[in-house]
PDB file of N, CA and C in Angstrom:
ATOM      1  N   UNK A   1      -1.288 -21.678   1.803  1.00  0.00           N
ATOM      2  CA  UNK A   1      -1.707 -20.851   2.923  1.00  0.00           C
ATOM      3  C   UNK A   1      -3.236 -20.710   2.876  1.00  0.00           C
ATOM      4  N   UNK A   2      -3.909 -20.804   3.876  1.00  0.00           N
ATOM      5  CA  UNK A   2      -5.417 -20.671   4.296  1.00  0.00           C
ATOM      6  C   UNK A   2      -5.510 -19.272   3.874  1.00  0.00           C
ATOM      7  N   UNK A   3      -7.122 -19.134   3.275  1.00  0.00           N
ATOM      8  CA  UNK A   3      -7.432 -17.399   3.016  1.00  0.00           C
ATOM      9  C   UNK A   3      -7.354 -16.639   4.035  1.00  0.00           C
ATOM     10  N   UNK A   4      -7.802 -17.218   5.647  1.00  0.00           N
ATOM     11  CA  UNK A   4      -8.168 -16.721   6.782  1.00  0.00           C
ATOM     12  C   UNK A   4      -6.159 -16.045   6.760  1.00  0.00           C
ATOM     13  N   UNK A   5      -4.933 -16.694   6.692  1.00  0.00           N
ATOM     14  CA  UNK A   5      -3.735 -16.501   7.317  1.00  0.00           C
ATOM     15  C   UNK A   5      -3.807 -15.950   6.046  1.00  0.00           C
ATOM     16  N   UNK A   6      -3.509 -15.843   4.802  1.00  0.00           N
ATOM     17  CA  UNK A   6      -3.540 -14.630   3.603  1.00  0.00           C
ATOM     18  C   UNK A   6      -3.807 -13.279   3.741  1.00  0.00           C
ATOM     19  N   UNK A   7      -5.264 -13.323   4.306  1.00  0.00           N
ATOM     20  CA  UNK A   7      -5.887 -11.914   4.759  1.00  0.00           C
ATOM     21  C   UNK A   7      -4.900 -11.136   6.368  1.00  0.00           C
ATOM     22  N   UNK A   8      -4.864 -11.755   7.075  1.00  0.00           N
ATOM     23  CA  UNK A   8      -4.228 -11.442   8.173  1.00  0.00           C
ATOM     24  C   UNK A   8      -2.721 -10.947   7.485  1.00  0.00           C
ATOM     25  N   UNK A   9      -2.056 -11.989   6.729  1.00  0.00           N
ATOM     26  CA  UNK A   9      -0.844 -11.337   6.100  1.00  0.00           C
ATOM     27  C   UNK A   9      -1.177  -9.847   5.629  1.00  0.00           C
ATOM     28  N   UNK A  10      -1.998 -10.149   4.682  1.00  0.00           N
ATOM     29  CA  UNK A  10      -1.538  -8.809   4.052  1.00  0.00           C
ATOM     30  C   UNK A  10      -1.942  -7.597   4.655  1.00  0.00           C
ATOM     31  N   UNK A  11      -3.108  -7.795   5.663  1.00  0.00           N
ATOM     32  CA  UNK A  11      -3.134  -6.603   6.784  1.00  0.00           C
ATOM     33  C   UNK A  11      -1.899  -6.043   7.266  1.00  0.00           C
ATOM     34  N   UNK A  12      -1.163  -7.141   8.346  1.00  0.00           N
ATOM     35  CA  UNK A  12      -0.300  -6.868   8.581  1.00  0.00           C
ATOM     36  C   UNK A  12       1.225  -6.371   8.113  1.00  0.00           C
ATOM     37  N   UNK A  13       1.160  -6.586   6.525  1.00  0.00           N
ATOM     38  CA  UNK A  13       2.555  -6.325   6.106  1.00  0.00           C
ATOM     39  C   UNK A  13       2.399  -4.973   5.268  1.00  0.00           C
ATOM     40  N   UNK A  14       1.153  -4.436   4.992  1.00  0.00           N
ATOM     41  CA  UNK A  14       0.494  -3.281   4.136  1.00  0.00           C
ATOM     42  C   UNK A  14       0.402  -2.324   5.664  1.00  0.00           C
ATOM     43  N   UNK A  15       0.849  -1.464   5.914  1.00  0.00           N
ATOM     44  CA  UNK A  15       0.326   0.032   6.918  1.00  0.00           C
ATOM     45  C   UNK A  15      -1.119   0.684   6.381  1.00  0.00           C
ATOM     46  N   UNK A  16      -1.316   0.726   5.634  1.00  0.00           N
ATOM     47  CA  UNK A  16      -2.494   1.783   4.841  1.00  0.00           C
ATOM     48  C   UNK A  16      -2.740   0.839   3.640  1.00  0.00           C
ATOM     49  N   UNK A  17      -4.024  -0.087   3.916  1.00  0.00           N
ATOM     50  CA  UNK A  17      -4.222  -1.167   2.649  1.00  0.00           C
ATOM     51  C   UNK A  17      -6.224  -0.678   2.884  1.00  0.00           C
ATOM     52  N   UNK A  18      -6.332  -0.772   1.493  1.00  0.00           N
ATOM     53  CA  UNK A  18      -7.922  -0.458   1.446  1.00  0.00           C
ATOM     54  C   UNK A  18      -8.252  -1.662   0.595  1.00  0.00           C
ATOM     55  N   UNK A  19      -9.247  -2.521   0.555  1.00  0.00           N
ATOM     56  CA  UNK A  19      -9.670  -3.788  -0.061  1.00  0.00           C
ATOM     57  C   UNK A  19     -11.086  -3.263  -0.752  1.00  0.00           C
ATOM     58  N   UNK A  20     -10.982  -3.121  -1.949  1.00  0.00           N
ATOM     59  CA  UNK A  20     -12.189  -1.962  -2.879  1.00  0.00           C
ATOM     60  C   UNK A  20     -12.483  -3.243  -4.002  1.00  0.00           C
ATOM     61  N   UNK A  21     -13.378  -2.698  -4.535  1.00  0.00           N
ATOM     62  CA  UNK A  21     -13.564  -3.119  -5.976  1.00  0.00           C
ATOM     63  C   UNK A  21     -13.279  -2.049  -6.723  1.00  0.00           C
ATOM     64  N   UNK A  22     -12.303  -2.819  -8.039  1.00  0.00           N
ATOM     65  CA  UNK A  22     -11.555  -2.247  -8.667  1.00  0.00           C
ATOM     66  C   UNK A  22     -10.005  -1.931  -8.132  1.00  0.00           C
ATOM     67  N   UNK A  23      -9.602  -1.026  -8.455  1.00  0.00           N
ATOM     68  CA  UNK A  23      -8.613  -0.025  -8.404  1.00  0.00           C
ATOM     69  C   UNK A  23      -8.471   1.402  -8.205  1.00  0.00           C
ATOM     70  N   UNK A  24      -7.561   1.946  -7.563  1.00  0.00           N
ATOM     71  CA  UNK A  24      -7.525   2.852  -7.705  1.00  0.00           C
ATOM     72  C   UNK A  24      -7.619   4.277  -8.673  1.00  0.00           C
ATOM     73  N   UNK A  25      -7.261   3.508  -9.756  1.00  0.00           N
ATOM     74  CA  UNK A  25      -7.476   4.347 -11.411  1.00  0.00           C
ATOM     75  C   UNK A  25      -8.518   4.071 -11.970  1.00  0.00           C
ATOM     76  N   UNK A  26      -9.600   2.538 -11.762  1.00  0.00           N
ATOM     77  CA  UNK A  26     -10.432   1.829 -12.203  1.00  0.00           C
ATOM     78  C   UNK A  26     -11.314   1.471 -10.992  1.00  0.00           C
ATOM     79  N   UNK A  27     -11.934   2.323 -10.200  1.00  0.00           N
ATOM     80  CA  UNK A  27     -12.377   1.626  -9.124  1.00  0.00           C
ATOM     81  C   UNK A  27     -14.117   1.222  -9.594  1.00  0.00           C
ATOM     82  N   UNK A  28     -14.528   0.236  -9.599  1.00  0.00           N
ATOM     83  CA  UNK A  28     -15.233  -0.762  -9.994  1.00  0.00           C
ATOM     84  C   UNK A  28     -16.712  -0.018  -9.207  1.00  0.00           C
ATOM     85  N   UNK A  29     -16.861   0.832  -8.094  1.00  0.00           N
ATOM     86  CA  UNK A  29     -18.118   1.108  -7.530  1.00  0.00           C
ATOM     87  C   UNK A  29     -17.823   2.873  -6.545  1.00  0.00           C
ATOM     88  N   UNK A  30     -18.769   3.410  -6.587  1.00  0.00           N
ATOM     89  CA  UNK A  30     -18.618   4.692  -6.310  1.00  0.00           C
ATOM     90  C   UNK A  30     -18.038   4.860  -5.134  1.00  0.00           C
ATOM     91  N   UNK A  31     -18.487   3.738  -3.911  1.00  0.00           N
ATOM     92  CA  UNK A  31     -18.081   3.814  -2.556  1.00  0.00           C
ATOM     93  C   UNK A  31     -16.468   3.508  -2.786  1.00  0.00           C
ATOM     94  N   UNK A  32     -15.971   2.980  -3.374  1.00  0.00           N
ATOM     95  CA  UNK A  32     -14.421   2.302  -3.597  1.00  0.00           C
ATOM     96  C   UNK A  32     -13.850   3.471  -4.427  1.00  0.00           C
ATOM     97  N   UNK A  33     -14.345   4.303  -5.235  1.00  0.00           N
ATOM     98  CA  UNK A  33     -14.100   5.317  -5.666  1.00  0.00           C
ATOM     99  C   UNK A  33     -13.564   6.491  -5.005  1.00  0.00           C
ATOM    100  N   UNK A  34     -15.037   6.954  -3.855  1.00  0.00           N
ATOM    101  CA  UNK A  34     -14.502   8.003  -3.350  1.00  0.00           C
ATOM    102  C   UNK A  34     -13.643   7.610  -2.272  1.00  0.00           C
ATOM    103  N   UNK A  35     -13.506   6.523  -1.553  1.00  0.00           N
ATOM    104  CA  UNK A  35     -12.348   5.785  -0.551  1.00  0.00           C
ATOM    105  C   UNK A  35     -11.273   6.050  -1.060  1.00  0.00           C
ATOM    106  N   UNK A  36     -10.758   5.931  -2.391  1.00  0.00           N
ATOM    107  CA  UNK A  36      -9.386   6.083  -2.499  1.00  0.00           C
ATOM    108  C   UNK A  36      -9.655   7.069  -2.977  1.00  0.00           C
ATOM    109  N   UNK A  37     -10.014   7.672  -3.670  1.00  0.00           N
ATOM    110  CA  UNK A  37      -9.994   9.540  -3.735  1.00  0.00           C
ATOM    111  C   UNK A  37      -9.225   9.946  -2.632  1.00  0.00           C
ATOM    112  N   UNK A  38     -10.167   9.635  -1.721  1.00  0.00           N
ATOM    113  CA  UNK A  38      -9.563  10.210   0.055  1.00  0.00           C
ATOM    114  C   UNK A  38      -7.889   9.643   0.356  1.00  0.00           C
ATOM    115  N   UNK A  39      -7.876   8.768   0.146  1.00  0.00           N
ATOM    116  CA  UNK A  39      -6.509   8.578   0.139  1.00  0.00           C
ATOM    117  C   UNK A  39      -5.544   9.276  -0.606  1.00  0.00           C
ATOM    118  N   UNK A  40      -5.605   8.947  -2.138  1.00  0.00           N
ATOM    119  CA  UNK A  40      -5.100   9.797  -2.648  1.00  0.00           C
ATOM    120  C   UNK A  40      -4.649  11.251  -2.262  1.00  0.00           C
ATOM    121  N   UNK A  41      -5.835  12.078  -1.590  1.00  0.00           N
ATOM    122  CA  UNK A  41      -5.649  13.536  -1.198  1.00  0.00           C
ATOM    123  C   UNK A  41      -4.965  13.251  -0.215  1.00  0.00           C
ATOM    124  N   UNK A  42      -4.992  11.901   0.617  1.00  0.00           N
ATOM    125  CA  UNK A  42      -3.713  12.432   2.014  1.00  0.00           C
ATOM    126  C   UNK A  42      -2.339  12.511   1.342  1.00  0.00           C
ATOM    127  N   UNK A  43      -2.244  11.736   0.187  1.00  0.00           N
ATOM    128  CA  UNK A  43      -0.774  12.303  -0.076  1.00  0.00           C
ATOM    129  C   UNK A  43       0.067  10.802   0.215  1.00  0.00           C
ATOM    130  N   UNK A  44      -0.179  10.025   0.626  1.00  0.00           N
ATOM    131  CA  UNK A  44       0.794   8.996   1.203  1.00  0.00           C
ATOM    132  C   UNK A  44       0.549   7.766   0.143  1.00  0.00           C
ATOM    133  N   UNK A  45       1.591   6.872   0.006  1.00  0.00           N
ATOM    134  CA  UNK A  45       1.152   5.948  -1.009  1.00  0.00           C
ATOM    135  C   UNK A  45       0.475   5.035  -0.074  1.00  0.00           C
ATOM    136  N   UNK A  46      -0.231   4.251  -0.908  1.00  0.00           N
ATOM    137  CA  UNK A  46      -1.334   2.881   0.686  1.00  0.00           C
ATOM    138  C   UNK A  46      -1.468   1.937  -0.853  1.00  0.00           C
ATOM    139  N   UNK A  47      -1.804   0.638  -0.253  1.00  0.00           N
ATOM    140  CA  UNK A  47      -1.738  -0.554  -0.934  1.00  0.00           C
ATOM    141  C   UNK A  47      -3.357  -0.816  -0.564  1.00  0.00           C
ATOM    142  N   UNK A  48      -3.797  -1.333  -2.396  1.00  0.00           N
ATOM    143  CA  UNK A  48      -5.270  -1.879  -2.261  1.00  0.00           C
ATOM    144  C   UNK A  48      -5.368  -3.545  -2.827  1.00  0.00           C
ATOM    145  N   UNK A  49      -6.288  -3.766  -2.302  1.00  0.00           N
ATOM    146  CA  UNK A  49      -6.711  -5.436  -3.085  1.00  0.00           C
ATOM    147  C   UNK A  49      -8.086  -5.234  -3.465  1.00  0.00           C
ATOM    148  N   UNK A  50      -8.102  -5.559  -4.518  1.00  0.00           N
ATOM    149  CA  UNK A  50      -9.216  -5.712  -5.746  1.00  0.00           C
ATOM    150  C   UNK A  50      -9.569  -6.764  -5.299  1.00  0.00           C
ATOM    151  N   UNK A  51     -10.685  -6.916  -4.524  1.00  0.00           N
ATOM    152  CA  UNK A  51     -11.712  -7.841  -3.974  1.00  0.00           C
ATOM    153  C   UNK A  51     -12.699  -8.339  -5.195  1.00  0.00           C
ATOM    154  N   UNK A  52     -12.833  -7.760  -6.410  1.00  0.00           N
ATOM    155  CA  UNK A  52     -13.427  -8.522  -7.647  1.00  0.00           C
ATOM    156  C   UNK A  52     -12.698  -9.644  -8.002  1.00  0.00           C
ATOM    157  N   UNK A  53     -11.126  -8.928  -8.176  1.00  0.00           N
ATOM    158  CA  UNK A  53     -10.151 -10.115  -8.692  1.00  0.00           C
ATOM    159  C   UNK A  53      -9.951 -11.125  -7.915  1.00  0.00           C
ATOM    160  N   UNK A  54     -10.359 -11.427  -6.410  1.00  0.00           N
ATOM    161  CA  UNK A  54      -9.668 -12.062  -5.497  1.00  0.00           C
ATOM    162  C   UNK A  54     -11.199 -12.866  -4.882  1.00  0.00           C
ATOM    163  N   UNK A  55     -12.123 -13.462  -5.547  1.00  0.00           N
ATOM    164  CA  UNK A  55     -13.111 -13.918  -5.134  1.00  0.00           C
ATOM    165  C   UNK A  55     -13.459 -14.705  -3.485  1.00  0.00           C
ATOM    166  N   UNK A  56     -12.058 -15.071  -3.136  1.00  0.00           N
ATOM    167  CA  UNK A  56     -11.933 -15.958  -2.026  1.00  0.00           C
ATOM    168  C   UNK A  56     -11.737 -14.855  -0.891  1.00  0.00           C
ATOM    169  N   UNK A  57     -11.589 -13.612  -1.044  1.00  0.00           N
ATOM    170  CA  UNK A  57     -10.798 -12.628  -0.553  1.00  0.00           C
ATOM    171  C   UNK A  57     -12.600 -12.057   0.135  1.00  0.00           C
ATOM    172  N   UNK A  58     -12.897 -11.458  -1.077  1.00  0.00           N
ATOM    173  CA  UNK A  58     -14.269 -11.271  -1.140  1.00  0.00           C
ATOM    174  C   UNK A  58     -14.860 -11.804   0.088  1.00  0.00           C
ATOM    175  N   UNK A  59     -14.985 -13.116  -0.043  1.00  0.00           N
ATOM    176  CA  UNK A  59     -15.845 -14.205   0.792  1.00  0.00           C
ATOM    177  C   UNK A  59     -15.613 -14.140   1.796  1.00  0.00           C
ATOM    178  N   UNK A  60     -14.568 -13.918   2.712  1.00  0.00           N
ATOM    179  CA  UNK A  60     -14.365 -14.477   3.858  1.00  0.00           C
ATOM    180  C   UNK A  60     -13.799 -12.940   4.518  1.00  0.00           C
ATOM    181  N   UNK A  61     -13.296 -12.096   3.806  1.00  0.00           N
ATOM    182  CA  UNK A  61     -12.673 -10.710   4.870  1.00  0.00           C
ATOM    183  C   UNK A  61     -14.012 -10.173   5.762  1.00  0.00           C
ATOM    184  N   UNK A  62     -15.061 -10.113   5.393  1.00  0.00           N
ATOM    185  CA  UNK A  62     -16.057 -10.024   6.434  1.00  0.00           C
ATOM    186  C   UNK A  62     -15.859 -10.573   7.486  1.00  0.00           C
ATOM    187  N   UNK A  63     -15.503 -12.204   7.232  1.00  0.00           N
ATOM    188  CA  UNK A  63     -15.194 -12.813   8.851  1.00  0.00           C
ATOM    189  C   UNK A  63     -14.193 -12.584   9.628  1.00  0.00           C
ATOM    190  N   UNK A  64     -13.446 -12.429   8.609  1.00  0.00           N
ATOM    191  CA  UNK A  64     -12.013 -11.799   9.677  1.00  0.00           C
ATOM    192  C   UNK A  64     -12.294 -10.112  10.093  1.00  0.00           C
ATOM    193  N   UNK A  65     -12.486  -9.343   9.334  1.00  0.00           N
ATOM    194  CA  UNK A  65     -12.751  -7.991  10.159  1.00  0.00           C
ATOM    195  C   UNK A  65     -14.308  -7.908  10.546  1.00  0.00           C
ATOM    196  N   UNK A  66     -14.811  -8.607  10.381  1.00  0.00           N
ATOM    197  CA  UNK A  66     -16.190  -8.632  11.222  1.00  0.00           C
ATOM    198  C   UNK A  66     -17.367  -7.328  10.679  1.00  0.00           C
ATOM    199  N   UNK A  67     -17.044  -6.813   9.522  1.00  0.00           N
ATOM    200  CA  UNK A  67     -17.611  -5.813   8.615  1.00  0.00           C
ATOM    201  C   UNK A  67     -18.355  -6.206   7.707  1.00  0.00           C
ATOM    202  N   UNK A  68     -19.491  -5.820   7.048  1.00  0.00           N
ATOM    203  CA  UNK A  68     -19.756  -6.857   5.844  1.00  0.00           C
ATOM    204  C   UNK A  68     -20.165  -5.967   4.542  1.00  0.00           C
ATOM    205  N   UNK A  69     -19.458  -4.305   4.590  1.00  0.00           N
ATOM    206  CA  UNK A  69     -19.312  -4.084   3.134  1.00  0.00           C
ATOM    207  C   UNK A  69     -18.046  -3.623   2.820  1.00  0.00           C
ATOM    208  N   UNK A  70     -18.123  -3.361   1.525  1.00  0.00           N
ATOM    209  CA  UNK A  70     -16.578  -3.155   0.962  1.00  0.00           C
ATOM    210  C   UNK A  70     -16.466  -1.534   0.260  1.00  0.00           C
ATOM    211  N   UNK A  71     -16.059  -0.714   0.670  1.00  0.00           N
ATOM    212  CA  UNK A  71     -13.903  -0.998   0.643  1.00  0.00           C
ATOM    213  C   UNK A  71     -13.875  -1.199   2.340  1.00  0.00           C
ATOM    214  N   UNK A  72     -13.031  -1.718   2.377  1.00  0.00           N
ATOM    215  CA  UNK A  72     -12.507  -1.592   4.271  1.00  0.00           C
ATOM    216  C   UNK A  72     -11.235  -0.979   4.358  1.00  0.00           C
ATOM    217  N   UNK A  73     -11.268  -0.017   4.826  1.00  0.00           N
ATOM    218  CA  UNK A  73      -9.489   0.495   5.212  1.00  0.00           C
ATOM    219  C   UNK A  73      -8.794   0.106   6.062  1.00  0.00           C
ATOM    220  N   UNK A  74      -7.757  -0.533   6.337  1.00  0.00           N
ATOM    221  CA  UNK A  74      -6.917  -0.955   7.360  1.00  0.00           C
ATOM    222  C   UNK A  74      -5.785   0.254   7.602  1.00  0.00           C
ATOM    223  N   UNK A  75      -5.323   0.889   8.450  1.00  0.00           N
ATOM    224  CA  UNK A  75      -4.124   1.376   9.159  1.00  0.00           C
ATOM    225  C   UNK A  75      -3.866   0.927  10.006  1.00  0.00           C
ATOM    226  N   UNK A  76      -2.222   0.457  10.226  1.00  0.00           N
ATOM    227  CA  UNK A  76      -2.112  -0.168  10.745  1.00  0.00           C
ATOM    228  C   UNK A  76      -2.456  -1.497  11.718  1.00  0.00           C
ATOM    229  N   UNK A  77      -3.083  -2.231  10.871  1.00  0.00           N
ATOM    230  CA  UNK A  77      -3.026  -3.388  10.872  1.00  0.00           C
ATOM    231  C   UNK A  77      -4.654  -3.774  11.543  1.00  0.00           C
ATOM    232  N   UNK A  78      -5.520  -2.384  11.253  1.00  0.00           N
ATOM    233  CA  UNK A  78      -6.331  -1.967  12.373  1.00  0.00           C
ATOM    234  C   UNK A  78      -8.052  -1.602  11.395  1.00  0.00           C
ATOM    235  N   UNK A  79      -8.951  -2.195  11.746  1.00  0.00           N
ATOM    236  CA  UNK A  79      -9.938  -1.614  10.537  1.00  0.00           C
ATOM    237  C   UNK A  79     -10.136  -0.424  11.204  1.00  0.00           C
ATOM    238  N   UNK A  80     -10.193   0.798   9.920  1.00  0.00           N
ATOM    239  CA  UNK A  80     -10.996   1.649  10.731  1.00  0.00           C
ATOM    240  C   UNK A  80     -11.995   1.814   9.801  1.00  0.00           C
ATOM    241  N   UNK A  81     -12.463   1.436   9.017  1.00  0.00           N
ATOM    242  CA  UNK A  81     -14.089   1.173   8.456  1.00  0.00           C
ATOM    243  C   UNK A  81     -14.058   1.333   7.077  1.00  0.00           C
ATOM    244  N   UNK A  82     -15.579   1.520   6.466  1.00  0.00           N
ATOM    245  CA  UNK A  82     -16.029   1.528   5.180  1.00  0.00           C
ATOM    246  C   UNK A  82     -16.085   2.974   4.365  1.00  0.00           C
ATOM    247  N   UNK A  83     -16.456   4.123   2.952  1.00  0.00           N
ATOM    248  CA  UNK A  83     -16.602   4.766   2.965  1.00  0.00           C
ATOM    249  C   UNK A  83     -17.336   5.725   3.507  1.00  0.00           C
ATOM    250  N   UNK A  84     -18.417   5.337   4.362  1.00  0.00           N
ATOM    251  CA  UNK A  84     -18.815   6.404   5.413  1.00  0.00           C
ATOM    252  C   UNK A  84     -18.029   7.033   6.002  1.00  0.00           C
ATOM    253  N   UNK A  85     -16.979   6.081   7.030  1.00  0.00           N
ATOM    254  CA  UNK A  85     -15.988   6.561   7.932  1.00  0.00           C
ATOM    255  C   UNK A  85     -15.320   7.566   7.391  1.00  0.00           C
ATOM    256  N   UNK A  86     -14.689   6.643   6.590  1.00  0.00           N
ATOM    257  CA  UNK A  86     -13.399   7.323   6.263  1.00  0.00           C
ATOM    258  C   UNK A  86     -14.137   8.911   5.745  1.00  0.00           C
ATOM    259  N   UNK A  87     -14.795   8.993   4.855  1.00  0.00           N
ATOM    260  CA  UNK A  87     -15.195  10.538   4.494  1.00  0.00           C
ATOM    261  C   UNK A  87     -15.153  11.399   5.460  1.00  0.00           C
ATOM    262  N   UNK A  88     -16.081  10.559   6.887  1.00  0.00           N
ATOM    263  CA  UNK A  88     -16.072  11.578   8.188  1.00  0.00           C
ATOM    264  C   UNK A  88     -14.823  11.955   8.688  1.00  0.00           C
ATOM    265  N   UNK A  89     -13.939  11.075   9.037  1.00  0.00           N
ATOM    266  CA  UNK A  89     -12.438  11.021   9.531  1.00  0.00           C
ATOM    267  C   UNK A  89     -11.594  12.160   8.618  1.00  0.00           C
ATOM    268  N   UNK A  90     -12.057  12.087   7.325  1.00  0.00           N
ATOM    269  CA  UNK A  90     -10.930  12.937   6.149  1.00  0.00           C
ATOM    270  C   UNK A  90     -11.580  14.082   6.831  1.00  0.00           C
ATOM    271  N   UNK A  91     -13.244  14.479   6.098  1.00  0.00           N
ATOM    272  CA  UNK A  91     -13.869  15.712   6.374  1.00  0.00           C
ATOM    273  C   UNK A  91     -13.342  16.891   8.033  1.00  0.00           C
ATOM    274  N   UNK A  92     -13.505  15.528   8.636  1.00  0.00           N
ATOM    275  CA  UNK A  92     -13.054  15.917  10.255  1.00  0.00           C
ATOM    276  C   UNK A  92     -11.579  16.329  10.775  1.00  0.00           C
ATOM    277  N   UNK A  93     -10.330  16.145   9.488  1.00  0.00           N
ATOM    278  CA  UNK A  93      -8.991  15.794   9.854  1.00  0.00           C
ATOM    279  C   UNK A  93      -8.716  14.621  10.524  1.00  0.00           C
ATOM    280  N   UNK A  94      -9.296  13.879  11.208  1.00  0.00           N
ATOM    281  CA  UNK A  94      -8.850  13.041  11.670  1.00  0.00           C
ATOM    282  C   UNK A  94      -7.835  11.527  10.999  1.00  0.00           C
ATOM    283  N   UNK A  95      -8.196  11.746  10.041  1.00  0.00           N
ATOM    284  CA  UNK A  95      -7.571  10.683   8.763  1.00  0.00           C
ATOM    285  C   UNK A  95      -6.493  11.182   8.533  1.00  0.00           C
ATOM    286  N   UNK A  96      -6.300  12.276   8.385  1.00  0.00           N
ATOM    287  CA  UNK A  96      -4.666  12.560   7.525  1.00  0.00           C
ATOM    288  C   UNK A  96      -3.080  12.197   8.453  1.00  0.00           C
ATOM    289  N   UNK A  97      -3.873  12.786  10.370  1.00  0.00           N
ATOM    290  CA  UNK A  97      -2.721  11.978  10.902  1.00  0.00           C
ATOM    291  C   UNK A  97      -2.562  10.728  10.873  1.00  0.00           C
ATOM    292  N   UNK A  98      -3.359  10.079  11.125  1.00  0.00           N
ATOM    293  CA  UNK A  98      -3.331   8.255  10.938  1.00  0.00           C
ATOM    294  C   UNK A  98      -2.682   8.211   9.788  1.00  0.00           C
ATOM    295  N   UNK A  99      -3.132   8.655   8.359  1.00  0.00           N
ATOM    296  CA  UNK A  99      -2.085   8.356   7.679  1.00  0.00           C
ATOM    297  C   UNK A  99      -0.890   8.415   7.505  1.00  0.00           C
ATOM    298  N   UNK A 100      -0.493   9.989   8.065  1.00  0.00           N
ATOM    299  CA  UNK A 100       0.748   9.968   7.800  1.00  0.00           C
ATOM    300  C   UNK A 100       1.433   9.388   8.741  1.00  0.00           C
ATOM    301  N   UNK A 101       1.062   9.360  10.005  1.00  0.00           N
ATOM    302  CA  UNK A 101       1.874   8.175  11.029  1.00  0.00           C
ATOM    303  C   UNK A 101       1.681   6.926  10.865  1.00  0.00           C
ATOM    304  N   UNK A 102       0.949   6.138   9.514  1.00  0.00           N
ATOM    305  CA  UNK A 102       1.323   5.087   9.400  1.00  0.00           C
ATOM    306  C   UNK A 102       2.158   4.823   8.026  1.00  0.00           C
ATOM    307  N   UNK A 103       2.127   5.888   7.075  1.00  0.00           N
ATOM    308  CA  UNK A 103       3.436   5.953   6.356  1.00  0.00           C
ATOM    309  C   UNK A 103       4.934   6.534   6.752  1.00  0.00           C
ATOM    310  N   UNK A 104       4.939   6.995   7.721  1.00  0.00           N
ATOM    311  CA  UNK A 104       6.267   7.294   8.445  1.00  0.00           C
ATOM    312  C   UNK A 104       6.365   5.981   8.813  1.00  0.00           C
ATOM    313  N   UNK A 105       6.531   5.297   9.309  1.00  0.00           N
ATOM    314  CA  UNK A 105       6.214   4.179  10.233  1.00  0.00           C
ATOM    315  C   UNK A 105       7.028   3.188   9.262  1.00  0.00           C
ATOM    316  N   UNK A 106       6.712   2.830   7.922  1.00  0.00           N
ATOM    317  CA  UNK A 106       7.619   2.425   6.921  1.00  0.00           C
ATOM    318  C   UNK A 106       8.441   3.286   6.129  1.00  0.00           C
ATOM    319  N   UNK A 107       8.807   4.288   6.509  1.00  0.00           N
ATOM    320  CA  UNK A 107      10.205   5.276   6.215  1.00  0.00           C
ATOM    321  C   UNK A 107      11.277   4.756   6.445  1.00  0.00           C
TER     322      UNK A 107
END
């Protein structure tokens, strides 16, 4: 499978996927840090890809979501941005419904 149809997969089959360096327990840079922090506090489980481990992943998700730093959050199948955003969206409430209507969604 092409990286370009890889990346599109796993958008689409993940509801709440964040693509960080590191991990969630180990997150590799402060911005990827406090990104899943924020997640974490919504409460919902969400799926990440370690863009260190995945060098090809790295390279090319810029072209497909058209963003060019990392973590990127996807809900539903959808970027809604980098740790700037998301802080504003949490800070604002606006994040916690998206999340939880995209973990209902796989209930």
């Amino acid at each position: 499978m092409d990286i370009m149809e890889t990346i599109k997969e796993q958008i689409e089959s993940n509801p709440i996927l964040i693509y960080m360096k590191g991990s969630p327990d180990q997150p590799q840079c402060g911005f990827s840090a406090k990104s899943s922090q924020i997640l974490m506090a919504c409460g919902e489980k969400f799926s990440y890809i370690d863009i260190l481990a995945n060098p090809e992943i790295r390279a090319n998700l810029p072209k497909h979501s058209d963003w060019p730093t990392f973590p990127q959050l996807f809900i539903d199948g959808e970027l809604v941005g980098g740790c700037d955003i998301i802080t504003e969206m949490y800070e604002s409430g606006e994040l916690q419904p998206m999340i939880a209507g995209a973990a209902k969604s796989t209930a």
